[in-house]
N, C-alpha and C. Protein backbone atom coordinates (compact mmCIF):
# COMPACT_ATOMS: atom_id res chain seq x y z
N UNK A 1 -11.73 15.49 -29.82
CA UNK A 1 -12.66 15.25 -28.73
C UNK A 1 -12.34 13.88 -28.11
N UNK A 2 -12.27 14.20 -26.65
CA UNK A 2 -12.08 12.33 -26.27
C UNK A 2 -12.97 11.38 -26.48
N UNK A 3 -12.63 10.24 -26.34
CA UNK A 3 -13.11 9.34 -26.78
C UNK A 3 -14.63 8.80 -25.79
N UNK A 4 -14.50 8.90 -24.34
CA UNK A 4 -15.51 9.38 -23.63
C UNK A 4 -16.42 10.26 -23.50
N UNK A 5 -16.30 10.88 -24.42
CA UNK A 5 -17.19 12.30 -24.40
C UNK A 5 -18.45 12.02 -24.49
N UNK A 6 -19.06 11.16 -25.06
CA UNK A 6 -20.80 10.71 -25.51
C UNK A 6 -20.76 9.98 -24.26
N UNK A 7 -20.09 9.45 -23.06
CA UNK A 7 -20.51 8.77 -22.16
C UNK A 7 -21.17 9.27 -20.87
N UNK A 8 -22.34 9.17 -20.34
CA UNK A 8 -22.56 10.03 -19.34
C UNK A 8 -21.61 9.47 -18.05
N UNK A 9 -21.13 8.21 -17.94
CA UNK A 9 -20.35 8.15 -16.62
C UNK A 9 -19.45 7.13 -17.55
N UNK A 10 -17.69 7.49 -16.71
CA UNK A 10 -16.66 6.92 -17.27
C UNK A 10 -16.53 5.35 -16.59
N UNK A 11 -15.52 4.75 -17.06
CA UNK A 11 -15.26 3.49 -16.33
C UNK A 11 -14.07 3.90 -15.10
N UNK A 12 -14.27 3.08 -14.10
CA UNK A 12 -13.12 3.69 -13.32
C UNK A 12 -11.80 3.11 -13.88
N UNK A 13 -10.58 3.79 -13.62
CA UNK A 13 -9.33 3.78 -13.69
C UNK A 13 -8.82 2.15 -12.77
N UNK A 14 -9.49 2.37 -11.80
CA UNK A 14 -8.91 1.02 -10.46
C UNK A 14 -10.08 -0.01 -10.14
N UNK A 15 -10.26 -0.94 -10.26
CA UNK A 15 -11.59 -1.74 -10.45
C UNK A 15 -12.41 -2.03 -11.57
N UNK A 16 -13.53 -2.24 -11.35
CA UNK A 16 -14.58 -2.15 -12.06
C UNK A 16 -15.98 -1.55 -11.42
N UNK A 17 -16.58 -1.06 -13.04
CA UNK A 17 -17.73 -0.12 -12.45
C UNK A 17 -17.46 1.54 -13.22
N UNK A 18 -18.33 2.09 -12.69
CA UNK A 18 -18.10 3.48 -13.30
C UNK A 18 -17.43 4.50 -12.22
N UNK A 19 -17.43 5.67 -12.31
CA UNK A 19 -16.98 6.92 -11.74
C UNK A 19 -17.76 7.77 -11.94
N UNK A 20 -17.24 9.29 -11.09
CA UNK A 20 -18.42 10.47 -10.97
C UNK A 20 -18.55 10.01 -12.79
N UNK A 21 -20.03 10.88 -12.73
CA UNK A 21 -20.57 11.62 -14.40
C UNK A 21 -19.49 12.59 -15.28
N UNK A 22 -19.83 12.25 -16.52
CA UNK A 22 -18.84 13.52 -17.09
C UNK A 22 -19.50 14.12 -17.71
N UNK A 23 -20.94 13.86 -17.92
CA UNK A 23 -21.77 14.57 -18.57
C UNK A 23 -22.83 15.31 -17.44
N UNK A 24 -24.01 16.20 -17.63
CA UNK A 24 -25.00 16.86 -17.33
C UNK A 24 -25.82 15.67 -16.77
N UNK A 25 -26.52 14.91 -17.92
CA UNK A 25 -27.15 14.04 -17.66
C UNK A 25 -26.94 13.15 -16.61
N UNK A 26 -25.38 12.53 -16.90
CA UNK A 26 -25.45 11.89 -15.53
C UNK A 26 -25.38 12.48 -13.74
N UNK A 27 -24.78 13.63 -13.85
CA UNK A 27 -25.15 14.38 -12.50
C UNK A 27 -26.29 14.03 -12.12
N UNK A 28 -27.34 15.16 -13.05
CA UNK A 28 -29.12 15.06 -12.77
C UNK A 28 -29.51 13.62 -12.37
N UNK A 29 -28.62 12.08 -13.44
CA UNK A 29 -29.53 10.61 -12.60
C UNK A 29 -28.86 10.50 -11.72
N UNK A 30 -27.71 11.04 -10.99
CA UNK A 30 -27.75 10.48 -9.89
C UNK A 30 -28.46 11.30 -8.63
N UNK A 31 -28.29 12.35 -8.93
CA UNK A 31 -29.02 13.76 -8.11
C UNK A 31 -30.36 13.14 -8.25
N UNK A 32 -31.24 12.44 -8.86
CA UNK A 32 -32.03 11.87 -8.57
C UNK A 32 -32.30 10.82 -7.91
N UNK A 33 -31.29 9.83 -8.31
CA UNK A 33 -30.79 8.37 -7.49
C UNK A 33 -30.83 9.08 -5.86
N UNK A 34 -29.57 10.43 -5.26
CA UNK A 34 -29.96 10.33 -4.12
C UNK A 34 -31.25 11.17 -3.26
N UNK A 35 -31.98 11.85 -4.18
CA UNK A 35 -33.26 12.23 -3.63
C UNK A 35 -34.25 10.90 -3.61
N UNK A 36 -34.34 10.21 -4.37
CA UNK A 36 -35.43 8.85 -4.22
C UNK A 36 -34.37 7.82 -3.11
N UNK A 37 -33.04 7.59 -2.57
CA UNK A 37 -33.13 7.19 -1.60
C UNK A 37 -33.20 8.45 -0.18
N UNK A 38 -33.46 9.28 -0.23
CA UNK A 38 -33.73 10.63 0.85
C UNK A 38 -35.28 10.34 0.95
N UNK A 39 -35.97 10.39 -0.12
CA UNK A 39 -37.04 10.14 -0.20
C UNK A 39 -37.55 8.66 0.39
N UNK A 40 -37.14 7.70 0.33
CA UNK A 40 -37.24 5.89 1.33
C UNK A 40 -36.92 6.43 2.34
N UNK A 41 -35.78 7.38 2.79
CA UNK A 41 -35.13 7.20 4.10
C UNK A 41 -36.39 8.17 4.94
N UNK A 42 -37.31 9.26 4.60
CA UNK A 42 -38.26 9.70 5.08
C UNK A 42 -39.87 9.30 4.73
N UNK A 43 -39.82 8.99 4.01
CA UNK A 43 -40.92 8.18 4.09
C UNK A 43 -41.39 6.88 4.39
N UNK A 44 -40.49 5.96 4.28
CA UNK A 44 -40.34 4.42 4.49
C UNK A 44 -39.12 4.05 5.96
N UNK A 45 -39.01 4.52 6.75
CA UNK A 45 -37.69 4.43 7.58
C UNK A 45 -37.65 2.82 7.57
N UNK A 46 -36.40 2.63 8.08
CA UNK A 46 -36.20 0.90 8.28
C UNK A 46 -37.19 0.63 9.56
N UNK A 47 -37.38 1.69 10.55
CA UNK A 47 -38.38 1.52 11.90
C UNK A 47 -39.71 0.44 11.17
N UNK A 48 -40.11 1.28 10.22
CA UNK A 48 -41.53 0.29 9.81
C UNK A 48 -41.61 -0.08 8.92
N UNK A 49 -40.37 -1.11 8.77
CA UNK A 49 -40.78 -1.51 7.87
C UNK A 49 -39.58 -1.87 6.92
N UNK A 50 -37.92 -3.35 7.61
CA UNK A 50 -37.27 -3.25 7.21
C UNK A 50 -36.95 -3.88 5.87
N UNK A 51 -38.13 -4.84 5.37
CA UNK A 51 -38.17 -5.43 4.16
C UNK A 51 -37.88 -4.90 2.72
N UNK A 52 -39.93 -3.71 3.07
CA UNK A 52 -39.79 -2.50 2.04
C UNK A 52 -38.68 -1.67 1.91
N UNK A 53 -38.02 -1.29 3.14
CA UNK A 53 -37.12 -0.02 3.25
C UNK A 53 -36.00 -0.75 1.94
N UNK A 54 -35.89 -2.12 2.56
CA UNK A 54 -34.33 -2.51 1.31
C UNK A 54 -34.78 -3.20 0.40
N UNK A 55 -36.29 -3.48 -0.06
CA UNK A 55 -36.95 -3.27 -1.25
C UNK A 55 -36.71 -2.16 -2.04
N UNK A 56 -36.97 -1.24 -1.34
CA UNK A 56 -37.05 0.21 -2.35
C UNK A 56 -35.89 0.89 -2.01
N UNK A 57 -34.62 0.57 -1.69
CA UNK A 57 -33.36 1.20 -1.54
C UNK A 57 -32.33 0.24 -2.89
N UNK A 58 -33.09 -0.99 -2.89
CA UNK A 58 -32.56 -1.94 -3.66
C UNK A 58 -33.18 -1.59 -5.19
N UNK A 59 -34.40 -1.23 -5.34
CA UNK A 59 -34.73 -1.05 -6.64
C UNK A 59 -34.23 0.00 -7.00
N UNK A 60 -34.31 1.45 -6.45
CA UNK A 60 -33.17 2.70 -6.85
C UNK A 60 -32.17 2.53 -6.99
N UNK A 61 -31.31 1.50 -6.56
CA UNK A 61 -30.03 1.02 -6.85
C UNK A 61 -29.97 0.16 -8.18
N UNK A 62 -30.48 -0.58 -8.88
CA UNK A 62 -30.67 -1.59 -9.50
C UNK A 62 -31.23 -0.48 -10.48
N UNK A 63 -31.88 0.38 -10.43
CA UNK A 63 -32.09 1.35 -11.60
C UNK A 63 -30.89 2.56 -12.46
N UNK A 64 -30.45 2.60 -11.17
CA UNK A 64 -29.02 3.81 -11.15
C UNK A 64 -28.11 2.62 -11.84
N UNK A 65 -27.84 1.73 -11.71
CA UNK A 65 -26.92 0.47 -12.19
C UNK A 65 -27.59 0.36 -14.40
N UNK A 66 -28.41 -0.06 -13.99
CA UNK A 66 -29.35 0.01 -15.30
C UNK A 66 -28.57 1.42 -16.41
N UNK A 67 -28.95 2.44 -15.60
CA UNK A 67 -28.58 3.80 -16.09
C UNK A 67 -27.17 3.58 -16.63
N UNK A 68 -26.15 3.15 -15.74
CA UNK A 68 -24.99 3.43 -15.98
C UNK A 68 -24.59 2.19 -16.98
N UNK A 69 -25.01 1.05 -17.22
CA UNK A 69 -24.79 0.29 -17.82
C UNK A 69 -25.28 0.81 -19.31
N UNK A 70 -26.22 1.09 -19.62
CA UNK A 70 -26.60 1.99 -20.94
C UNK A 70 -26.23 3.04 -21.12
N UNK A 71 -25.72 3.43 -20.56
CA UNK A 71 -25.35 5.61 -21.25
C UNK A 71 -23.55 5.06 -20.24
N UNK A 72 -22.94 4.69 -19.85
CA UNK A 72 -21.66 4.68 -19.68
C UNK A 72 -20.56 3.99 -20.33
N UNK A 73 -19.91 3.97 -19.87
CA UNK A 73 -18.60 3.20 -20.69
C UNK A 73 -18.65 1.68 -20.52
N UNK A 74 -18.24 1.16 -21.39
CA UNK A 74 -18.39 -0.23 -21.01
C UNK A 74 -17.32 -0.73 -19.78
N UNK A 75 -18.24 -1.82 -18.59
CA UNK A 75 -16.97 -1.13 -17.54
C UNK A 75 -16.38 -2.81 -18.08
N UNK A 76 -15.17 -2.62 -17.38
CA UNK A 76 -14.27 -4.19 -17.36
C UNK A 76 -13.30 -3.55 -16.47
N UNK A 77 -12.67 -4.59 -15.55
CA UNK A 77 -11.70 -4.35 -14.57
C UNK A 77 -10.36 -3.69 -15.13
N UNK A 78 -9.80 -2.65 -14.54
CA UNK A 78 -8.80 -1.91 -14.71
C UNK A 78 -7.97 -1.81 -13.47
N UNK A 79 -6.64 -2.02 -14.08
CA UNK A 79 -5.48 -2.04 -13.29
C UNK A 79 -4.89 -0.51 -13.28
N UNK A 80 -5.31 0.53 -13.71
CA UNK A 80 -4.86 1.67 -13.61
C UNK A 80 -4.57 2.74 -15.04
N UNK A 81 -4.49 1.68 -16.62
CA UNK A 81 -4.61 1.77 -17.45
C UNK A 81 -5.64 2.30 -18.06
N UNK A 82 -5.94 3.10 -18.43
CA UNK A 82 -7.36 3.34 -19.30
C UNK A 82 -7.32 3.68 -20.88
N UNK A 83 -7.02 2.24 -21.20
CA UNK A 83 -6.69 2.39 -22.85
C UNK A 83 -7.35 0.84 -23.14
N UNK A 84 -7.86 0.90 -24.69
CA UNK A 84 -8.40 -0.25 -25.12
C UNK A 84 -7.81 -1.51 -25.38
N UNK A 85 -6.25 -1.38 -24.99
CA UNK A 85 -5.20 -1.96 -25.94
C UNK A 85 -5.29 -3.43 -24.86
């Protein structure tokens, strides 16, 4: 079994940060991540209200980040390598 397998989102290959989900779980948080910003973008538009709007576009973000930092791979910058060595 690979070694990623318990991770719900991988580290990327080029940068830092994660990549799509490889698990269930992580699909569903982000499929949630973009219904709660669908959800700001119709209920809160930037029209009324551009503070809140990137209040609450910023906290769904900062939560989805949260997510991936606990259930993903540990990220660190990658040059294209994806080995521990």
């Amino acid at each position: 079994m690979p070694r990623t397998s318990r991770y719900w989102f991988p580290r990327k290959r080029y940068g830092w940060g994660w990549g799509l989900p490889l698990r269930w779980q992580g699909w569903v948080t982000l499929l949630v991540y973009f219904a709660a910003i669908a959800f700001v973008v119709v209920e809160y538009p930037p029209a009324t209200g551009k503070v809140r709007f990137v209040a609450l576009v910023t906290l769904s973000t900062l939560v989805l980040i949260g997510i991936c930092w606990l259930t993903g791979e540990p990220p660190r910058w990658s040059w294209g390598e994806h080995d521990d060595a």
